[in-house]
N, C-alpha and C. Protein backbone atom coordinates (compact mmCIF):
# COMPACT_ATOMS: atom_id res chain seq x y z
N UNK A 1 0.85 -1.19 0.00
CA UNK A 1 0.00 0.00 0.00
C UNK A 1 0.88 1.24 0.00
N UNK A 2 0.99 2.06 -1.16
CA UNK A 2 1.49 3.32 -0.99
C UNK A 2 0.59 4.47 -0.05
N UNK A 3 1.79 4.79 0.36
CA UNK A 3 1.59 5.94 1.83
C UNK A 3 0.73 7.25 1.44
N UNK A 4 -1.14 7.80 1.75
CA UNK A 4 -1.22 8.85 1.11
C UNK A 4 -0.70 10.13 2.68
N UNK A 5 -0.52 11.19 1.77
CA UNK A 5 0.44 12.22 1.96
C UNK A 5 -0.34 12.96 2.68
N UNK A 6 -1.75 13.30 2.12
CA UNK A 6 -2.80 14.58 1.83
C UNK A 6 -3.69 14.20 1.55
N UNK A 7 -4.80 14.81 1.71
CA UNK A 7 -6.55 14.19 1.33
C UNK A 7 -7.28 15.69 0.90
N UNK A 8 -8.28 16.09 -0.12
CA UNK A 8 -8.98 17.62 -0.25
C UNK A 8 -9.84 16.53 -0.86
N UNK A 9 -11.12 17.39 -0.31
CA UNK A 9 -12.37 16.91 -0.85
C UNK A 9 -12.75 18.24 -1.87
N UNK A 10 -13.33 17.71 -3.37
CA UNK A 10 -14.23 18.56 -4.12
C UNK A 10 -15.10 18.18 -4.58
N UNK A 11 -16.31 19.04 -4.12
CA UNK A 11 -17.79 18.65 -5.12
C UNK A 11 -17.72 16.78 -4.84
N UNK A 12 -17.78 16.33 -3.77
CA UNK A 12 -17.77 14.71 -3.48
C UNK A 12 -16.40 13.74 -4.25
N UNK A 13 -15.59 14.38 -4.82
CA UNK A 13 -14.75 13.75 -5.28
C UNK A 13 -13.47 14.05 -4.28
N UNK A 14 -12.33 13.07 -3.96
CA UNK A 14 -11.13 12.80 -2.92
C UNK A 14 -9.79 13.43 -4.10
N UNK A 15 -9.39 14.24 -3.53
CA UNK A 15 -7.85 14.20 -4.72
C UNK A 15 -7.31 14.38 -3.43
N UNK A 16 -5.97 13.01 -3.90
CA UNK A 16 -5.33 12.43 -2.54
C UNK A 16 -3.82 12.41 -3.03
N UNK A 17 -3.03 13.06 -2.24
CA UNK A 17 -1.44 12.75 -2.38
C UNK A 17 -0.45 11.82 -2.06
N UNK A 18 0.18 10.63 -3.19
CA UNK A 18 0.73 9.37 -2.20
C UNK A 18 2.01 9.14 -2.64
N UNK A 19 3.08 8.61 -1.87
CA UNK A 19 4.02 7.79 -2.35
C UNK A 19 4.23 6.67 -2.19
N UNK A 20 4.73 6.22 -3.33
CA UNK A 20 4.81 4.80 -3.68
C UNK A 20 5.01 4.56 -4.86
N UNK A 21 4.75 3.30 -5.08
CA UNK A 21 4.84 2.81 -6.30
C UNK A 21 3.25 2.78 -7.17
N UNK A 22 3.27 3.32 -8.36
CA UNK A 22 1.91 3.48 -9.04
C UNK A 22 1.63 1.85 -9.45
N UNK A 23 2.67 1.41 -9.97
CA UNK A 23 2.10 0.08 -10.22
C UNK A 23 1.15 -0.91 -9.28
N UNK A 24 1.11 -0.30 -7.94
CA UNK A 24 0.40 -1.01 -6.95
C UNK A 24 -0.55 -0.29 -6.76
N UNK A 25 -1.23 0.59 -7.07
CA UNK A 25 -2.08 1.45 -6.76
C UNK A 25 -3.60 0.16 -7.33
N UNK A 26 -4.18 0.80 -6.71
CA UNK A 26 -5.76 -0.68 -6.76
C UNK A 26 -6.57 0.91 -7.04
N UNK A 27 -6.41 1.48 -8.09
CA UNK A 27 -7.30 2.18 -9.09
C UNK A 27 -8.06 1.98 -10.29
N UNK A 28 -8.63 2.37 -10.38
CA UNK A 28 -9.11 1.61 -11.78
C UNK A 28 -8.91 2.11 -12.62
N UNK A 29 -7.36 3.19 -12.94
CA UNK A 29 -6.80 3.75 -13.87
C UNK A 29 -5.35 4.14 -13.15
N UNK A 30 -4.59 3.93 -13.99
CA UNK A 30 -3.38 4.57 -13.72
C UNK A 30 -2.65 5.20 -14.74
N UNK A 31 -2.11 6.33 -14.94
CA UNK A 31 -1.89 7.37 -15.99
C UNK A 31 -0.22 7.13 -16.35
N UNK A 32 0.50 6.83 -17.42
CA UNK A 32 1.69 6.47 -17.48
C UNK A 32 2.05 8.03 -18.04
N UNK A 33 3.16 8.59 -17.94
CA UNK A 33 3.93 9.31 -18.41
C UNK A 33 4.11 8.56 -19.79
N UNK A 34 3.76 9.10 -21.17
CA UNK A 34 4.28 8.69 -22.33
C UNK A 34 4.44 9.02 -22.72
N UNK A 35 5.19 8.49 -24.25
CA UNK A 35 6.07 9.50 -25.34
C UNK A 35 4.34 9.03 -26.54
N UNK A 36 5.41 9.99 -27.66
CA UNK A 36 4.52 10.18 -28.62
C UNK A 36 4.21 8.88 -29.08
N UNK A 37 5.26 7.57 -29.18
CA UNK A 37 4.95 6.89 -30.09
C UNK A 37 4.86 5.25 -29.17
N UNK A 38 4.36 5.68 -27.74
CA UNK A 38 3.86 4.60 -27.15
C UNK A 38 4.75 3.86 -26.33
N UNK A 39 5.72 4.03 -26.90
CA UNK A 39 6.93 3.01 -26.48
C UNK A 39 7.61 3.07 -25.07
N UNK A 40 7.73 2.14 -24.84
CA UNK A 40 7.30 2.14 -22.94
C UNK A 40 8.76 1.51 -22.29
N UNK A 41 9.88 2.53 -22.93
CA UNK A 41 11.31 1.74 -22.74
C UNK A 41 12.27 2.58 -21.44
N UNK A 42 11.56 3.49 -20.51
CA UNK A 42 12.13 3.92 -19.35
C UNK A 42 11.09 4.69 -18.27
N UNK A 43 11.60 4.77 -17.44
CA UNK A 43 11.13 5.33 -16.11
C UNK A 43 9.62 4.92 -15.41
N UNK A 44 8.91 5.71 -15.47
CA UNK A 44 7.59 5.07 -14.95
C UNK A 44 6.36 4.10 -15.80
N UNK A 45 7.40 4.76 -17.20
CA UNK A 45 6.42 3.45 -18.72
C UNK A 45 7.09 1.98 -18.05
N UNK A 46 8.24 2.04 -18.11
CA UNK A 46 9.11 1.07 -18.13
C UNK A 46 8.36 0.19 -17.31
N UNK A 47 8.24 0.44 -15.86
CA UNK A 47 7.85 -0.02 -14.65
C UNK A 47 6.43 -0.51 -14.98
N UNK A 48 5.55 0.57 -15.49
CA UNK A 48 4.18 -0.25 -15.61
C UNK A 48 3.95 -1.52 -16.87
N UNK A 49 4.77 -1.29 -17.73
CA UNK A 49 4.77 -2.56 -18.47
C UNK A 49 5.95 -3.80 -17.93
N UNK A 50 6.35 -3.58 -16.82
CA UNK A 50 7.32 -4.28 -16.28
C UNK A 50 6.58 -5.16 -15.44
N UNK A 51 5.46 -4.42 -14.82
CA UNK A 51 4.69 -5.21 -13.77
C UNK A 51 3.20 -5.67 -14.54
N UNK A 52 2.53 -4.80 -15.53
CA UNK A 52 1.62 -5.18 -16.00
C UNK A 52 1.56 -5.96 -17.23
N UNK A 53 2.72 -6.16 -18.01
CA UNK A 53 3.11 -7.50 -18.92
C UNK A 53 3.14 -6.81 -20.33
N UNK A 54 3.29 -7.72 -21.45
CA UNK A 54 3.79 -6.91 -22.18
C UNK A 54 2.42 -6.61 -23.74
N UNK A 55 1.11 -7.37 -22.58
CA UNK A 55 -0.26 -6.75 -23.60
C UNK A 55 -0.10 -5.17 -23.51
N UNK A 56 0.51 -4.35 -22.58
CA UNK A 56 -0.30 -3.42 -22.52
C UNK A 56 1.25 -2.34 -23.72
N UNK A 57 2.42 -3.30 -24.29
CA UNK A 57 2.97 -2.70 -25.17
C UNK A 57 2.74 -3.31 -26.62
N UNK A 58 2.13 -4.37 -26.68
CA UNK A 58 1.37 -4.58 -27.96
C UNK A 58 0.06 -3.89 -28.32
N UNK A 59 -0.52 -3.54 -27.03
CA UNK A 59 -1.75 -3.04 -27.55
C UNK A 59 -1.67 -1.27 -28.19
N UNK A 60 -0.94 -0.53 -27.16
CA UNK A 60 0.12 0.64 -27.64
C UNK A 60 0.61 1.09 -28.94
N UNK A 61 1.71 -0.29 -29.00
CA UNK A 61 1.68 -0.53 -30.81
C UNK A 61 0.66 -0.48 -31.72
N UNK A 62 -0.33 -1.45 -31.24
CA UNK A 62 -1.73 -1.52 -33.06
C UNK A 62 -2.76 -0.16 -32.92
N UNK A 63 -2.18 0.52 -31.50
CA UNK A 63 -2.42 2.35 -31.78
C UNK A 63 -2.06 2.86 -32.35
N UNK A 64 -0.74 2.92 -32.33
CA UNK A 64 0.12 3.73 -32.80
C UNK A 64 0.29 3.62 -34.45
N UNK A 65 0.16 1.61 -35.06
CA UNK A 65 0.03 1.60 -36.22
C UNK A 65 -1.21 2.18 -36.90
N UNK A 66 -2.45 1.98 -36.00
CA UNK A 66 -3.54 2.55 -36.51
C UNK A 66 -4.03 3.58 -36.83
N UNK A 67 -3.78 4.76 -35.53
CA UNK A 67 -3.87 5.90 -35.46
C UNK A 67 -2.72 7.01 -36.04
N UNK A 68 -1.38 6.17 -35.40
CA UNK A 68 -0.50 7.41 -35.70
C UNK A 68 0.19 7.25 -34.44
N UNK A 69 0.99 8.99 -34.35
CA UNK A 69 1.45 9.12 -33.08
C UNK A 69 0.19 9.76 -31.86
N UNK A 70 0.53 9.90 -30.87
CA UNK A 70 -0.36 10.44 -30.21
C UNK A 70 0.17 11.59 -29.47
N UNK A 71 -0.53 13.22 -29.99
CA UNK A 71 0.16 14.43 -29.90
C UNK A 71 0.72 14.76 -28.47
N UNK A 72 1.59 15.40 -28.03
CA UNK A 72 1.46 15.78 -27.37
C UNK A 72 0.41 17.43 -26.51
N UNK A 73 0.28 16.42 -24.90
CA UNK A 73 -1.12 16.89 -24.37
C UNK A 73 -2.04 16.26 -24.16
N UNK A 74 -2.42 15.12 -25.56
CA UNK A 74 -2.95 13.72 -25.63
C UNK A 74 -2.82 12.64 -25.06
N UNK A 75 -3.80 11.52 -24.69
CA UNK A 75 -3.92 10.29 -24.27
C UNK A 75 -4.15 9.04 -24.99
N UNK A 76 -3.72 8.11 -25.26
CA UNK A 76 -4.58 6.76 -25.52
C UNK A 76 -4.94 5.90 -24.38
N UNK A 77 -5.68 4.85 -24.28
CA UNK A 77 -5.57 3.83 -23.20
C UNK A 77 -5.40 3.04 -23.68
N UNK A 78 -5.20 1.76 -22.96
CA UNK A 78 -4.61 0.16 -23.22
C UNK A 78 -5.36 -0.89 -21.68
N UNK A 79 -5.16 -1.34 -21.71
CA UNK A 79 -5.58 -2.40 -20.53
C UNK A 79 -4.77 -2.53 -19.58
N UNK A 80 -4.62 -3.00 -18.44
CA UNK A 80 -4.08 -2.86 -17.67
C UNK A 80 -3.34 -4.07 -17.58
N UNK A 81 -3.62 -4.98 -18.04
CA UNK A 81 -3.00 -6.33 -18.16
C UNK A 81 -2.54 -6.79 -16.68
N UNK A 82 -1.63 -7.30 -16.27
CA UNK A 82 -1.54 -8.05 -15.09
C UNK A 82 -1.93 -6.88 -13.63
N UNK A 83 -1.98 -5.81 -13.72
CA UNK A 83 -1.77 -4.96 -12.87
C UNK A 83 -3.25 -4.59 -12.35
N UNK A 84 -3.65 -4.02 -10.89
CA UNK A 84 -4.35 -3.69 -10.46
C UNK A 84 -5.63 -3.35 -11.12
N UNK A 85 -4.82 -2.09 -11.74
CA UNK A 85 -5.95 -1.00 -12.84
C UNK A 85 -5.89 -1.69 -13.38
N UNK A 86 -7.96 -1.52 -14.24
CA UNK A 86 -8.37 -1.85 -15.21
C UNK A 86 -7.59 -1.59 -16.74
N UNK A 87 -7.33 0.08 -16.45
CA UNK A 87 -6.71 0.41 -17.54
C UNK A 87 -5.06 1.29 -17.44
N UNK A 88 -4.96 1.47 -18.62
CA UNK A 88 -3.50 2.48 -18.19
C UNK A 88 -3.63 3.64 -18.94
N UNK A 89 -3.69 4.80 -18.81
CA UNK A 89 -4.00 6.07 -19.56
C UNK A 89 -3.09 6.67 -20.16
N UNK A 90 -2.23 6.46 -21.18
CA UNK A 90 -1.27 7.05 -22.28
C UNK A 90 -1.27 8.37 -22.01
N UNK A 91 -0.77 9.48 -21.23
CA UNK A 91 -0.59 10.84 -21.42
C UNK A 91 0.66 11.43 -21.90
N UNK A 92 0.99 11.61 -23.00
CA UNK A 92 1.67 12.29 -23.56
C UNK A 92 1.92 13.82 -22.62
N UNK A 93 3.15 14.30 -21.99
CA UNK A 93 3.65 15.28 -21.65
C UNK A 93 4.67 15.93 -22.36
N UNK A 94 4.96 16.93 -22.31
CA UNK A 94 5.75 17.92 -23.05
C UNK A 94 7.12 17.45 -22.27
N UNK A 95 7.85 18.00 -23.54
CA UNK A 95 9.86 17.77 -23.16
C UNK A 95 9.25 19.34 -22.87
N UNK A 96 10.42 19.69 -21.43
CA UNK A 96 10.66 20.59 -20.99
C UNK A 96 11.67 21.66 -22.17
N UNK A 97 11.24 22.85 -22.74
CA UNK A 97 12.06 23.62 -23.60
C UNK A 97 11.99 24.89 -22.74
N UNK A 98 12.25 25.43 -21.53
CA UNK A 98 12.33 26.43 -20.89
C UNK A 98 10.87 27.13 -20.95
N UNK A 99 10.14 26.64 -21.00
CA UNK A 99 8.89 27.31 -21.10
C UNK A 99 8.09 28.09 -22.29
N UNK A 100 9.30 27.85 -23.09
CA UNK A 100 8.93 28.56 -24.70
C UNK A 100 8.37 27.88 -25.70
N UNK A 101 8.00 26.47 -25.65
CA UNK A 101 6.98 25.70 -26.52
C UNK A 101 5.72 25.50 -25.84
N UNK A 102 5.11 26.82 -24.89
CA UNK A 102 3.65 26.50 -24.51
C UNK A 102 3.55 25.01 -23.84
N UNK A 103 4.79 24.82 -22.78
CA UNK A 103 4.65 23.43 -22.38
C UNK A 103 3.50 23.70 -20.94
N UNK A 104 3.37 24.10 -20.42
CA UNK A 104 2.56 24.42 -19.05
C UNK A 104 0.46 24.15 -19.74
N UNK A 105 0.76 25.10 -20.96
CA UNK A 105 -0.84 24.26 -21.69
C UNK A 105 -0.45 22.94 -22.19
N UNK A 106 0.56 22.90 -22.23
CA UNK A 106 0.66 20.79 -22.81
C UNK A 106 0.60 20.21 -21.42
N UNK A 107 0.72 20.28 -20.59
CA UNK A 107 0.59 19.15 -19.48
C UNK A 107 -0.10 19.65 -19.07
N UNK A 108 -1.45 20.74 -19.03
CA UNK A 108 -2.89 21.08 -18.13
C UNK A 108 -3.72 19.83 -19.25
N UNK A 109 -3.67 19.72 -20.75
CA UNK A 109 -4.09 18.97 -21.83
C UNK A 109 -3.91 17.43 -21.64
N UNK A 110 -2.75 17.34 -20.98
CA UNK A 110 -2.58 15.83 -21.35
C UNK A 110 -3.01 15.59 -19.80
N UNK A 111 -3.25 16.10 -18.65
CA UNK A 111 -3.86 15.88 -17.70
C UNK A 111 -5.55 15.97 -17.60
N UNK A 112 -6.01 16.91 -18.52
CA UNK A 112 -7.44 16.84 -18.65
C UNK A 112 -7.83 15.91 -19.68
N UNK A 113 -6.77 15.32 -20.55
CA UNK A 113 -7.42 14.55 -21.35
C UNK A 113 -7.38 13.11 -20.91
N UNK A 114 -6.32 12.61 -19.69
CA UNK A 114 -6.84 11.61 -18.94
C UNK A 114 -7.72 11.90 -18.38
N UNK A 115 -8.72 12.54 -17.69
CA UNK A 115 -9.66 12.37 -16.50
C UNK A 115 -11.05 12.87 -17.80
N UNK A 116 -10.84 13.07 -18.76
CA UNK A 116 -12.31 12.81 -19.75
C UNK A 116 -11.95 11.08 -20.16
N UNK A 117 -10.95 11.02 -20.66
CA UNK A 117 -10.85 9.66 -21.06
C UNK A 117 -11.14 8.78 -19.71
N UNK A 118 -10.87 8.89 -18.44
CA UNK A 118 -11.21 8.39 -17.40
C UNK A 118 -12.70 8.25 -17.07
N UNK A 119 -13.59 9.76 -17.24
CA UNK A 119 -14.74 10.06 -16.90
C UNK A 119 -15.42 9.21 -17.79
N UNK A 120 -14.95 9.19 -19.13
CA UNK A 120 -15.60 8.73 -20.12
C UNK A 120 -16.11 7.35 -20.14
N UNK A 121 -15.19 6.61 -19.60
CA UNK A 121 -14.91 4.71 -19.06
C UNK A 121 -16.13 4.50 -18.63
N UNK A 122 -16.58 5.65 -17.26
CA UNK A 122 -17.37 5.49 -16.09
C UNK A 122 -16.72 5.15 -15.12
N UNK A 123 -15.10 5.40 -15.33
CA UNK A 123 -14.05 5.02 -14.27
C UNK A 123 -14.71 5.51 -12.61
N UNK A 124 -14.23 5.05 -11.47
CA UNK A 124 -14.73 5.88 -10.05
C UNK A 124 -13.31 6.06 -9.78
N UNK A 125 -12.14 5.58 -9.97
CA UNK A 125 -10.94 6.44 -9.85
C UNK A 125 -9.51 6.61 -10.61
N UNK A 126 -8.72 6.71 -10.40
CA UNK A 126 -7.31 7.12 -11.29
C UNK A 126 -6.30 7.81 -10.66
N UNK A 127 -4.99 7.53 -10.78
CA UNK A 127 -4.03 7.58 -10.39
C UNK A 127 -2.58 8.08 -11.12
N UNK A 128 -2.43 9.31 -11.09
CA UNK A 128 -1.40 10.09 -11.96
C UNK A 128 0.28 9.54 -11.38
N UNK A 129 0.93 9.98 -12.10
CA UNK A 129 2.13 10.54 -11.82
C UNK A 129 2.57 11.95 -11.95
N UNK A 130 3.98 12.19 -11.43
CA UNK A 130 4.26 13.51 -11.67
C UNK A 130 4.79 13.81 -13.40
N UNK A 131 3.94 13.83 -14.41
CA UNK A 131 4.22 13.85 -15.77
C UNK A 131 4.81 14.59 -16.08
N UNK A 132 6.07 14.25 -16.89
CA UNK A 132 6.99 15.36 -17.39
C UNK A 132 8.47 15.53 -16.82
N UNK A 133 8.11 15.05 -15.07
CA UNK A 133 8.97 15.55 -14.84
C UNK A 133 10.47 14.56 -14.59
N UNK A 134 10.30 13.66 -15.09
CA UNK A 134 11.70 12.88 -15.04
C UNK A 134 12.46 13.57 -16.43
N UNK A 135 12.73 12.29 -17.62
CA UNK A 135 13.84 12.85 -18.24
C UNK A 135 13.49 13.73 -19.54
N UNK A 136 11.78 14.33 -19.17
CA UNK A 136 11.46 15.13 -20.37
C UNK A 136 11.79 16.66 -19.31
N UNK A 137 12.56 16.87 -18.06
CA UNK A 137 12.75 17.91 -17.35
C UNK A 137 11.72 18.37 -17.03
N UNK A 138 10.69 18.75 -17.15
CA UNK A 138 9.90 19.71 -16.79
C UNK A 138 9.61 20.20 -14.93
N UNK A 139 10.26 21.64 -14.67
CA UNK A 139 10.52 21.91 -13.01
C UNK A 139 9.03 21.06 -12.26
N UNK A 140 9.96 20.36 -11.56
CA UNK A 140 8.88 20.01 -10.44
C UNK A 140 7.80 20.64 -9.97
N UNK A 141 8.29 21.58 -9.34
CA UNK A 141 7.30 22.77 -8.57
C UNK A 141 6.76 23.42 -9.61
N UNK A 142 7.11 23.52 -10.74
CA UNK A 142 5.84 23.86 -11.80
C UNK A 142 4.94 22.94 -12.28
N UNK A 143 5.72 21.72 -12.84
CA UNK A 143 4.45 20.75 -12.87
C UNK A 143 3.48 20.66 -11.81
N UNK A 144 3.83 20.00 -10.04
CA UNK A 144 2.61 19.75 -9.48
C UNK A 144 1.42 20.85 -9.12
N UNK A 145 2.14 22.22 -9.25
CA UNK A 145 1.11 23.13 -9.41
C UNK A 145 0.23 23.12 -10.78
N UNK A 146 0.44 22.54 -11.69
CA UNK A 146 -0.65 22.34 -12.82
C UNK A 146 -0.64 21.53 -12.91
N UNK A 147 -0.57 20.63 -12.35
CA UNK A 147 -1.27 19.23 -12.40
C UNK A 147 -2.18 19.15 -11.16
N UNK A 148 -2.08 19.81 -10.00
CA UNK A 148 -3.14 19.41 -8.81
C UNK A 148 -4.14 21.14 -8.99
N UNK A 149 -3.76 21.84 -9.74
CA UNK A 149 -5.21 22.98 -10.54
C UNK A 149 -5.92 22.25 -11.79
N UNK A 150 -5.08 21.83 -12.28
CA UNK A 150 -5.91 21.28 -13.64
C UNK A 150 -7.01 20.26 -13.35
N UNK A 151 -6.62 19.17 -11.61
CA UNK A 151 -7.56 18.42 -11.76
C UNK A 151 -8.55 19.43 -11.21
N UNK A 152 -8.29 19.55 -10.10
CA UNK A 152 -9.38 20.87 -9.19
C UNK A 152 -10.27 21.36 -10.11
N UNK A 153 -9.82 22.23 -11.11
CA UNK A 153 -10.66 22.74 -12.27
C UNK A 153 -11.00 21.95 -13.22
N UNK A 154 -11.28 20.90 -13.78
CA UNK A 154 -11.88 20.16 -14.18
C UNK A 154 -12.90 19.52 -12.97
N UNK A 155 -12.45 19.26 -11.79
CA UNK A 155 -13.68 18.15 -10.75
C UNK A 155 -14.11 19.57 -10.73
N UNK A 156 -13.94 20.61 -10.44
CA UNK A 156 -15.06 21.61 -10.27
C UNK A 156 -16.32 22.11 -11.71
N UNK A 157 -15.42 22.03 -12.64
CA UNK A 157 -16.31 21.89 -13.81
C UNK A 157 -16.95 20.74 -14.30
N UNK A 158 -16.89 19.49 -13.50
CA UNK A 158 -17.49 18.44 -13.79
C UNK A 158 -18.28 17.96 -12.62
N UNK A 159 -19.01 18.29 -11.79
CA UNK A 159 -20.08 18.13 -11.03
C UNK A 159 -20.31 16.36 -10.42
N UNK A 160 -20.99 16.17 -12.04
CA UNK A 160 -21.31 14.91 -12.03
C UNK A 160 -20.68 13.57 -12.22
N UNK A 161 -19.08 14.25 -12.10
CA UNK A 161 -18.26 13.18 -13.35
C UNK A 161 -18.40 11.45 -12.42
N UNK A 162 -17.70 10.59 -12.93
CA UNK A 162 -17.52 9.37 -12.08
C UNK A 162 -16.76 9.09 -11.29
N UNK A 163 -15.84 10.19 -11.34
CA UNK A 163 -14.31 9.73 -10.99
C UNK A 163 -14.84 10.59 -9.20
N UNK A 164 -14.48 9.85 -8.41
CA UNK A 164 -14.81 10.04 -6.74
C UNK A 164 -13.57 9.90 -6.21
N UNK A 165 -12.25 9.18 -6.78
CA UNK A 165 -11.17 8.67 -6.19
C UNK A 165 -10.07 9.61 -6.91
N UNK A 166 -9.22 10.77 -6.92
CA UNK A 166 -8.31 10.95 -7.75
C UNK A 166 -6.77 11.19 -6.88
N UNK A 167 -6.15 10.62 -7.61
CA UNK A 167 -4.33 10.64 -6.73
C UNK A 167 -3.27 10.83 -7.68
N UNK A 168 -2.28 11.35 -6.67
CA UNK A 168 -0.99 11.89 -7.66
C UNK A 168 -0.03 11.01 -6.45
N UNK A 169 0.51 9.84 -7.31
CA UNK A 169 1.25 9.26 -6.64
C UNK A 169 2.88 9.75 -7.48
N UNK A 170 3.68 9.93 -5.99
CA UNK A 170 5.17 9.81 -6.54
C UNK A 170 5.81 8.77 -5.68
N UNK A 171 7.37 8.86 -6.73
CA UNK A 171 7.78 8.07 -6.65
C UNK A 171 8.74 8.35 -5.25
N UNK A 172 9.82 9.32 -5.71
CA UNK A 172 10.91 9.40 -4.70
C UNK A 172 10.79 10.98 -3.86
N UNK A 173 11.56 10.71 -2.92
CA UNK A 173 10.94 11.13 -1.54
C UNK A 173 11.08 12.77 -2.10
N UNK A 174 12.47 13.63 -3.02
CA UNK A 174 12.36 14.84 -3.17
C UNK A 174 11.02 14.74 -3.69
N UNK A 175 10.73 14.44 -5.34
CA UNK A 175 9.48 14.74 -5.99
C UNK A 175 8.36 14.72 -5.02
N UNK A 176 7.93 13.79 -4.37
CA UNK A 176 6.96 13.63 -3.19
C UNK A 176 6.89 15.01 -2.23
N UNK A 177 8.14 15.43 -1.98
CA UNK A 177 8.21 16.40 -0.82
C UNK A 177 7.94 17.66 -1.64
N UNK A 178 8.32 17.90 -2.72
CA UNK A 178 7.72 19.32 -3.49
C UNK A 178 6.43 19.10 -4.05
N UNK A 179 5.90 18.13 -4.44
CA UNK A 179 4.56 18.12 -4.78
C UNK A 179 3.51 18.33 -3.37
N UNK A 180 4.17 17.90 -2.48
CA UNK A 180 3.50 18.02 -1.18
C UNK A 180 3.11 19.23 -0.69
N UNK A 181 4.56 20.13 -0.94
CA UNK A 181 4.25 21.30 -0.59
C UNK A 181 3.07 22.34 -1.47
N UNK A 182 2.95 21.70 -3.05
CA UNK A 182 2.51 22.75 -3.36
C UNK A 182 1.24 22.32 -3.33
N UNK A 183 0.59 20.89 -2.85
CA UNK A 183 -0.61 20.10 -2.49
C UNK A 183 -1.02 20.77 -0.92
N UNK A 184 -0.13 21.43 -0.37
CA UNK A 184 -0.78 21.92 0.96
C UNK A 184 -1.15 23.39 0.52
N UNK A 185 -0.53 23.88 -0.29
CA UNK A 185 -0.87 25.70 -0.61
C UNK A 185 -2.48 25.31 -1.24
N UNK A 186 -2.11 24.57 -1.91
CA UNK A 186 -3.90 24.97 -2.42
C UNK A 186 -5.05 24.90 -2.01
């Protein structure tokens, strides 16, 4: 059981702060940090197709052949294959370019476009990471501040949605401790 951090209630929905490992999370979504073209060959991709087997990088693939790439900001899903979650939510995040490729609207996008793709399921919960911010750079303390507004403002603009359960699990204890902090300002 990963450790939660923080608890805020909105409009009946929980957005909860944890560390641990996402692959253990008993959500019925868990959101991978991904690249454009699916491929699930480091850091927190790595791990969830490490523990959830390797349907959920074939299925990725006959996306990627089908559709294309998937933009960044964007999501696909896949199954969750051996792992907890039902599903796994493809969010494409921005490579960090100093703030000059409009990356701060690419990861509010690829965070709202998991929790429609979530809402959409009829999911009741889901489970992020801190997107972006391993080896695509993007500053910590800027990501978890738009990533814990973006959900806020979406559960506040979504009333009715399904999702009752939402979490931003990290991994290691700095990322954890700055997302924490900026999970207590709000």
């Amino acid at each position: 059981m990963n450790r939660i951090l923080g608890e805020k209630k909105l409009n009946g929905t929980s957005l909860k702060i944890c560390q641990g490992d996402i692959t253990l999370e008993d959500t019925d979504a868990i959101v991978n940090a991904a690249n454009e073209y699916l491929k699930h060959g480091g850091g927190v991709a790595f791990a969830i197709v490490r523990r959830g087997g390797k349907v959920i990088q074939e299925e990725s693939d006959r996306i990627v052949r089908r559709l294309g790439k998937v933009p960044t900001g964007f999501a696909a899903v896949t199954t969750g294959g051996d792992l907890k979650a039902k599903v796994v939510i493809h969010a494409v995040g921005p490579v960090w370019k100093g703030g000059k490729n409009n990356e701060d609207y690419k990861l509010k996008r690829a965070v709202v476009s998991s929790l429609e793709i979530a809402n959409g399921y009829g999911l009741k919960s889901i489970t992020f990471p801190a997107i972006s911010t391993g080896i695509y750079g993007f500053p910590k303390d800027r990501a978890a501040d738009i990533i814990f507004k973006s959900i806020i403002e979406w559960v506040k603009s979504h009333p009715d949605t399904t999702l009752k359960d939402i979490r931003v699990c990290l991994y290691d204890d700095e990322t954890a401790r700055i997302f924490r902090e900026a999970f207590e300002k709000l």
